[in-house]
Every structure is written in structure tokens, then in C-alpha cells.
Protein backbone atom coordinates (compact mmCIF):
# COMPACT_ATOMS: atom_id res chain seq x y z
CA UNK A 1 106.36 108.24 63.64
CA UNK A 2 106.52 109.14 67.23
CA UNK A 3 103.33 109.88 68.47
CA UNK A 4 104.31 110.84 72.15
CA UNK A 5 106.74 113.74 72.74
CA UNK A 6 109.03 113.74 75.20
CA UNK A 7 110.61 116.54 76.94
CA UNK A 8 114.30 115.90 75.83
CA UNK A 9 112.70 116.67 72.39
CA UNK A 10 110.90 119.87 73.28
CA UNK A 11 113.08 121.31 75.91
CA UNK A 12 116.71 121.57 77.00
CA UNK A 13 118.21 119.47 79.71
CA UNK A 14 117.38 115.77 81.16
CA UNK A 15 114.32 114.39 83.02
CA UNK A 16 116.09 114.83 86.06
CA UNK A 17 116.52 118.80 85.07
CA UNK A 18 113.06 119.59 84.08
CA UNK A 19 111.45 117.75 87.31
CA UNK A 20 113.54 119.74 89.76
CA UNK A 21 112.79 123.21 88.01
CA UNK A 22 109.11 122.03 87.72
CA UNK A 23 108.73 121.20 91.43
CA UNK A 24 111.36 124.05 92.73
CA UNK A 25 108.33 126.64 91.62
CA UNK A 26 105.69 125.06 93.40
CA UNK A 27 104.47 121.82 95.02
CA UNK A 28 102.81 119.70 92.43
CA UNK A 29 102.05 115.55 91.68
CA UNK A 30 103.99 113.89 89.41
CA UNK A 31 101.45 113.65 86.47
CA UNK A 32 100.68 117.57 86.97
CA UNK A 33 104.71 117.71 85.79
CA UNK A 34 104.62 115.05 83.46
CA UNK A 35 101.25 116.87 81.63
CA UNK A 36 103.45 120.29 81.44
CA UNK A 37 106.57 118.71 80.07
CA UNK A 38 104.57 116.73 77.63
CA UNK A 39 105.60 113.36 78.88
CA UNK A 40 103.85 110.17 80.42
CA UNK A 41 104.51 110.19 84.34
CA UNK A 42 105.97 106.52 84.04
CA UNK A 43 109.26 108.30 82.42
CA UNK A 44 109.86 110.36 85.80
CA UNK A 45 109.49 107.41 87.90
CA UNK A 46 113.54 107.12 88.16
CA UNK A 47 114.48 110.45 88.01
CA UNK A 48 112.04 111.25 91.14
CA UNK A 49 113.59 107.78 92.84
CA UNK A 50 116.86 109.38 92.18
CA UNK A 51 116.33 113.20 93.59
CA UNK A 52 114.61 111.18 96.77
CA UNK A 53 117.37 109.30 97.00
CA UNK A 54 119.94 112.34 96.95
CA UNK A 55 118.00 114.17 99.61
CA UNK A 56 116.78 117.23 96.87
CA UNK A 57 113.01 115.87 96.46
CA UNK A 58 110.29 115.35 99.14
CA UNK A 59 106.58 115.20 99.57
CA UNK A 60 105.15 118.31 100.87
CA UNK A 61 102.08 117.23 101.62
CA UNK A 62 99.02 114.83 100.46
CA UNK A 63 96.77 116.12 98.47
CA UNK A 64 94.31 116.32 95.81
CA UNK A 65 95.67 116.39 92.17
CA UNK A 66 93.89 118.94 90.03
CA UNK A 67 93.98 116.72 87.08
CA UNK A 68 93.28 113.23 87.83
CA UNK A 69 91.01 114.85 90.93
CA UNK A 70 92.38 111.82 93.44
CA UNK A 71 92.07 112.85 96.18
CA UNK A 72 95.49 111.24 98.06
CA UNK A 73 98.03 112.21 95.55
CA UNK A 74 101.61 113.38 96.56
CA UNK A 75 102.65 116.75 96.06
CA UNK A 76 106.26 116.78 95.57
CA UNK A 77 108.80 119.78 95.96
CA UNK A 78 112.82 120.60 95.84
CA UNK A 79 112.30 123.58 97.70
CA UNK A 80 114.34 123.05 100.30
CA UNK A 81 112.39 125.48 102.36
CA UNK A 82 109.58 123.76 102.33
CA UNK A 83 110.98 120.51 103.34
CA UNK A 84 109.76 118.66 106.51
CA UNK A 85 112.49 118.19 109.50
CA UNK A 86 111.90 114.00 110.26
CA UNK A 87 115.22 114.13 112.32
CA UNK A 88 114.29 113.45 116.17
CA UNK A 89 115.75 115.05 119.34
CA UNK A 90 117.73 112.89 121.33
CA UNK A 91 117.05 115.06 124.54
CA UNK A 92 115.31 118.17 125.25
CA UNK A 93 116.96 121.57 125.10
């Protein structure tokens, strides 16, 4: 018997699905998702590598995570307004 839910059990849509909509609401570490969908954080390793990848998924910030309490944890989002501009100016305006 399985002991360890998963999401895809639980709740509609893929990995990749749930993570967005979890980190679209609000900045938040990967094991803070992982503990509301249910699932160990190892299973959104590739999904997260793949919304990085695509440009949807950055870290907002460094931070502490209010479950494990470390204190340089990375707090994720797909909002794209909250995303950081890394592109640099070529000249002046």
C-alpha cells in the first residue's frame, strides 16, 4: 500500500500545474508547496528546473522557510510581477 500521497492522486492536473498555481498566489520555498500538495519536495525538483528553464519561475527573494525555519531558503514565484529585471543597459538613457 502506498503510504505517501501524491498530488496527481489528490488533485487535478500535473506537478508542473499545481507548482505554478501554488507559487502564482504567493512567494513560497519549495517544501512549503510540496507540504500543501501532500508530496515530498524531491518530486518538484524537475518540474521547478523546467518552469526556470521556460522563463515562468524565479526566486523572489532569500529567505527564511516557515517550516524547516532555515534561514537561506528560496522563495520562489510565477508572478510575473514580481519578477526581478537581470537584463543590463547597454548605455544610459
Amino acid at each position: 500500500m502506498d503510504n505517501h500521497p501524491t498530488p496527481l492522486k489528490q488533485n487535478k492536473g500535473s506537478l508542473k500545474d499545481l507548482l505554478f498555481k501554488e507559487l502564482l498566489e504567493q512567494p513560497q520555498t519549495i517544501l512549503e508547496v510540496a507540504t500543501k500538495l501532500q508530496t515530498h519536495p524531491n518530486y518538484l525538483t524537475y518540474p521547478k528546473r523546467d518552469l526556470e528553464k521556460k522563463g515562468l519561475l524565479q526566486v523572489y527573494k532569500i529567505g527564511r522557510c516557515s517550516i524547516s525555519g532555515f534561514p537561506r531558503s528560496q522563495l520562489c514565484t510565477t508572478n510575473k510581477a514580481l519578477f526581478k529585471n537581470y537584463q543590463l543597459k547597454l548605455f544610459d538613457d
